[in-house]
C-alpha atoms as a PDB file:
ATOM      1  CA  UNK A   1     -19.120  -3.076   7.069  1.00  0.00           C
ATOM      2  CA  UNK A   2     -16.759  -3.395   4.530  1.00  0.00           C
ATOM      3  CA  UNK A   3     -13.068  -1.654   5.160  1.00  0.00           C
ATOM      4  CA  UNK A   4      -8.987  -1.772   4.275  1.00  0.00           C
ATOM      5  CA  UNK A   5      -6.885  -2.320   7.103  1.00  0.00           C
ATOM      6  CA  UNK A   6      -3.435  -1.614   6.309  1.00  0.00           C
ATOM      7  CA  UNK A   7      -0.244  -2.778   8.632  1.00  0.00           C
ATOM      8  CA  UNK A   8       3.418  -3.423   8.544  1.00  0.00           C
ATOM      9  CA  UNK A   9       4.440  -0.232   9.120  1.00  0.00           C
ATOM     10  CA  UNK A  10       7.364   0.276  12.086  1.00  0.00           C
ATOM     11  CA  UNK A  11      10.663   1.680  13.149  1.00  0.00           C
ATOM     12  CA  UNK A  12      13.834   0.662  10.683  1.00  0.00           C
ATOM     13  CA  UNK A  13      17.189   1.624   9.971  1.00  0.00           C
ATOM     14  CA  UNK A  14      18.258   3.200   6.854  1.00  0.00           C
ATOM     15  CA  UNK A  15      19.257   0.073   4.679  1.00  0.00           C
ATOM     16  CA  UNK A  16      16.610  -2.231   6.155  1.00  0.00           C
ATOM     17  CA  UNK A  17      12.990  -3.824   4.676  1.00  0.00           C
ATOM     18  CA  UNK A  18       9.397  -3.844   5.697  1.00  0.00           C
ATOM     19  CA  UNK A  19       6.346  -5.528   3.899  1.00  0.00           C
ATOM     20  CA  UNK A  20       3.244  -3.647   4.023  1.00  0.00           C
ATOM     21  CA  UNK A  21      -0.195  -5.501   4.091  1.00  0.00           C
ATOM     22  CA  UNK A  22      -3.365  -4.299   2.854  1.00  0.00           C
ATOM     23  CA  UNK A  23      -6.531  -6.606   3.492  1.00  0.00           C
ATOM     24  CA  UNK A  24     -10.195  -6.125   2.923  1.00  0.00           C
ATOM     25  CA  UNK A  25     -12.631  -7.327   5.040  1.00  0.00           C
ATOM     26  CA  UNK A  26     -16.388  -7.811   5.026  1.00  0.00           C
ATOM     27  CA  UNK A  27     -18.936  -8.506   2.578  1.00  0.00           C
ATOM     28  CA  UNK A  28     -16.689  -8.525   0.052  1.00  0.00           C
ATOM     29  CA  UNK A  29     -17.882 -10.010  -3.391  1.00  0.00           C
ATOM     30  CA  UNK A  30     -14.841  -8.930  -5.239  1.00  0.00           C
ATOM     31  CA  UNK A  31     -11.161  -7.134  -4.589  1.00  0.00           C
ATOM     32  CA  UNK A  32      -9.548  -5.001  -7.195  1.00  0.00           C
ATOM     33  CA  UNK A  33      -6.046  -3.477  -5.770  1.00  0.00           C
ATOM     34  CA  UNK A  34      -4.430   0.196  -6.816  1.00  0.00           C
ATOM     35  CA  UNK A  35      -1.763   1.068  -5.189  1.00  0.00           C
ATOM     36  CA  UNK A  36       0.016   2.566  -2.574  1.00  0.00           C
ATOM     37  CA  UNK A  37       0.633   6.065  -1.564  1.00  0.00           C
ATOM     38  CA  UNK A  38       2.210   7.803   0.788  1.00  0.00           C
ATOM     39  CA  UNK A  39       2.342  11.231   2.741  1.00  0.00           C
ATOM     40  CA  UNK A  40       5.333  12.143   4.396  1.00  0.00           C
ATOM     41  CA  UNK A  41       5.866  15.157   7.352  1.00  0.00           C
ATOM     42  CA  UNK A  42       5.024  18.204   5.558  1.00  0.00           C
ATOM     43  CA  UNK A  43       4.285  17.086   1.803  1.00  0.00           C
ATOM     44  CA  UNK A  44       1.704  16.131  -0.550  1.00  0.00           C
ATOM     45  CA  UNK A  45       0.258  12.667  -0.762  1.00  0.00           C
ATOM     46  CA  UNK A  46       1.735  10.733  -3.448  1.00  0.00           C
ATOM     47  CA  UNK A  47       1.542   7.594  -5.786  1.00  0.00           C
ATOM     48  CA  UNK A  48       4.092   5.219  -4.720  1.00  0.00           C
ATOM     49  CA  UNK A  49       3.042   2.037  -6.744  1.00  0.00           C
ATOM     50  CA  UNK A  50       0.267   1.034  -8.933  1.00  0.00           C
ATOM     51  CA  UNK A  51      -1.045  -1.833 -10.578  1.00  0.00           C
ATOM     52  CA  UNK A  52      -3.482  -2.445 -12.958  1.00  0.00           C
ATOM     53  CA  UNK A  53      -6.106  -4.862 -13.035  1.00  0.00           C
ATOM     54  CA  UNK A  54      -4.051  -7.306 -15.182  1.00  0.00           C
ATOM     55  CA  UNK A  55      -1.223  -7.172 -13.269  1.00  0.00           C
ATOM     56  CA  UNK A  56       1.225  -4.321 -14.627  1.00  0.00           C
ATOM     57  CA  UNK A  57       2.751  -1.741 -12.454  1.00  0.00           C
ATOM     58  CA  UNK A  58       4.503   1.320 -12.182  1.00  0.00           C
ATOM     59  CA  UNK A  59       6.598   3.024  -9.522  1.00  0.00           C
ATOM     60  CA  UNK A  60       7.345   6.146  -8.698  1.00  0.00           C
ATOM     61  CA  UNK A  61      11.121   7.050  -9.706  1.00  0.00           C
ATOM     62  CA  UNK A  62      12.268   7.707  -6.078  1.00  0.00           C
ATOM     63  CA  UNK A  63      11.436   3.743  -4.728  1.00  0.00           C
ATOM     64  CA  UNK A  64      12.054   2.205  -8.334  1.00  0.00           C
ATOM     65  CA  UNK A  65      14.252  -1.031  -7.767  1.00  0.00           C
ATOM     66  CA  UNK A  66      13.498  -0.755  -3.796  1.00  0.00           C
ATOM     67  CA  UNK A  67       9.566  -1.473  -3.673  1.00  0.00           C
ATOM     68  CA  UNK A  68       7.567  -4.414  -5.108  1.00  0.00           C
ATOM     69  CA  UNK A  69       3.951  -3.960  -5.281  1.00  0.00           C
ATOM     70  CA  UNK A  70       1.828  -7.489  -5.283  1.00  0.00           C
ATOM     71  CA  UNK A  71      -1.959  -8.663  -4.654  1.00  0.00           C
ATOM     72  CA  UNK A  72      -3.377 -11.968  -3.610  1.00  0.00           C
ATOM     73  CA  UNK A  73      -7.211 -11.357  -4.959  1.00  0.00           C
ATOM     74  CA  UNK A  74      -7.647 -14.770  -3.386  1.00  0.00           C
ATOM     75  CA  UNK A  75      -6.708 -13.406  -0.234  1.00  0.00           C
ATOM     76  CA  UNK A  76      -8.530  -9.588  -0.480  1.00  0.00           C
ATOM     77  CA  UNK A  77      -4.970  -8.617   0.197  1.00  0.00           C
ATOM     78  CA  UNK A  78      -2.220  -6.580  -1.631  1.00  0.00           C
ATOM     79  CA  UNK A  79       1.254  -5.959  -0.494  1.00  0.00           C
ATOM     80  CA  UNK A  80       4.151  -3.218  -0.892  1.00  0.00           C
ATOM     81  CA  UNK A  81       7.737  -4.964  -0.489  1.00  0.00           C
ATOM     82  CA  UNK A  82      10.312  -2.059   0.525  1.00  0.00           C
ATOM     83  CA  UNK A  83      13.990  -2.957   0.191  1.00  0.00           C
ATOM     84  CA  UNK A  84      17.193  -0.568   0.826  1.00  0.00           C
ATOM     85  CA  UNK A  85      15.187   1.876   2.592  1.00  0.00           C
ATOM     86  CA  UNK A  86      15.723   5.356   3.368  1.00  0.00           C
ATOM     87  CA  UNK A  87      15.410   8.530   5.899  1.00  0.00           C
ATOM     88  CA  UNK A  88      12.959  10.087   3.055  1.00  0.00           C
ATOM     89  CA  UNK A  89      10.592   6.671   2.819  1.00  0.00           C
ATOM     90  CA  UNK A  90       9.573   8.220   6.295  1.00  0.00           C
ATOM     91  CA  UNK A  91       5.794   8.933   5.885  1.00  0.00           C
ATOM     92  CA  UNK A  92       2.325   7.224   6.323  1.00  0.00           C
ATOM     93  CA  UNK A  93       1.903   4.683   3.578  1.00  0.00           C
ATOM     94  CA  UNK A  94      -2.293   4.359   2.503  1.00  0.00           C
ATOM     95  CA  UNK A  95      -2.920   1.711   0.409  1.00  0.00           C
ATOM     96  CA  UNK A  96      -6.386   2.057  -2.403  1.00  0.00           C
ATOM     97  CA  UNK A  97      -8.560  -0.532  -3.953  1.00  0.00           C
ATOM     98  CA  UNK A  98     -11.905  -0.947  -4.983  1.00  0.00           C
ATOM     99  CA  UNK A  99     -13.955  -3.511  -3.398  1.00  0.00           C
ATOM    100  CA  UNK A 100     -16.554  -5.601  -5.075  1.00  0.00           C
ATOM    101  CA  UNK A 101     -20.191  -5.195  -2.782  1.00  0.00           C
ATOM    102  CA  UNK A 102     -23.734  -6.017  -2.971  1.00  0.00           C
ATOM    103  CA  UNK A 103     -24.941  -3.083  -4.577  1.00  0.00           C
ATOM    104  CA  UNK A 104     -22.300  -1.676  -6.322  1.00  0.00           C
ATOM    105  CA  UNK A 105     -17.827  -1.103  -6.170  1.00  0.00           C
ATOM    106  CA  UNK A 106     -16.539   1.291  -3.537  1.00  0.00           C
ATOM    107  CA  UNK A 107     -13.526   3.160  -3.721  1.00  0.00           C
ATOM    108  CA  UNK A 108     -11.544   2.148  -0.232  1.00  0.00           C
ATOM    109  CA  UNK A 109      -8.619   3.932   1.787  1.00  0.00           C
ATOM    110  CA  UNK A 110      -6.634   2.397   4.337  1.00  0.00           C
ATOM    111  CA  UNK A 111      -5.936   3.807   7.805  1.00  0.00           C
ATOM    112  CA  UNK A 112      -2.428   4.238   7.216  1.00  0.00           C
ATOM    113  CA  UNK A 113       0.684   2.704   8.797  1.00  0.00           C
ATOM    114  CA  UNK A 114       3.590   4.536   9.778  1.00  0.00           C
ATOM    115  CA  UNK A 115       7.003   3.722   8.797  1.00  0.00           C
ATOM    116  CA  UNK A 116       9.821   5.818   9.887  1.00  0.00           C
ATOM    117  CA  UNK A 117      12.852   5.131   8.327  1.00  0.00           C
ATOM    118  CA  UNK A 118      15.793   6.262  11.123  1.00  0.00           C
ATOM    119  CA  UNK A 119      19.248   5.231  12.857  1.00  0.00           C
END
């Protein structure tokens, strides 16, 4: 069975940084990392970071100059860096990619970790 399993998430003051890891596991013949998004209490789900298959991103404007989106294809594993954080980062972060499979690319969704952003 092939899946995302996202982690990293956790309790942190307002200021402070948290990595999130997304890894793929299974019969995996190929990884192909989005992005992240997030859905905080009450709101819409929404893009956070993207990047492409050659390596450019983009950022939403509200975590521009706080997150860093990276991927180790090596590793089936792709990463959200959040610096300077805030009360409104609060939400579940998903991270997307497709995975590579015998028989075709899949469109995968992490579980979601929670980070709550909080003094």
């Amino acid at each position: 069975q092939v899946q995302l399993v996202d982690s990293g998430g956790g309790l942190v003051q307002p200021g402070g940084s948290l990595r999130l890891s997304c890894t793929a596991s299974g019969r995996i013949l190929g990884f192909n990392a989005k992005g992240w998004y997030r859905q905080g209490p009450g709101k819409e789900r929404e893009l956070v970071a993207f990047i492409s298959s050659i390596g450019i991103t983009n950022y939403a404007d509200s975590v521009k100059g706080r997150f860093t989106i990276s991927r180790d294809n090596a590793k089936n594993t792709m990463y959200l860096q959040m610096n300077n954080l805030k009360p409104e980062d609060t939400a579940i972060y998903y991270c997307n990619a497709g995975i590579y499979r015998p028989g075709g690319i899949i469109d995968s969704w992490g579980q979601g970790t929670q980070v709550t952003v909080s003094s």
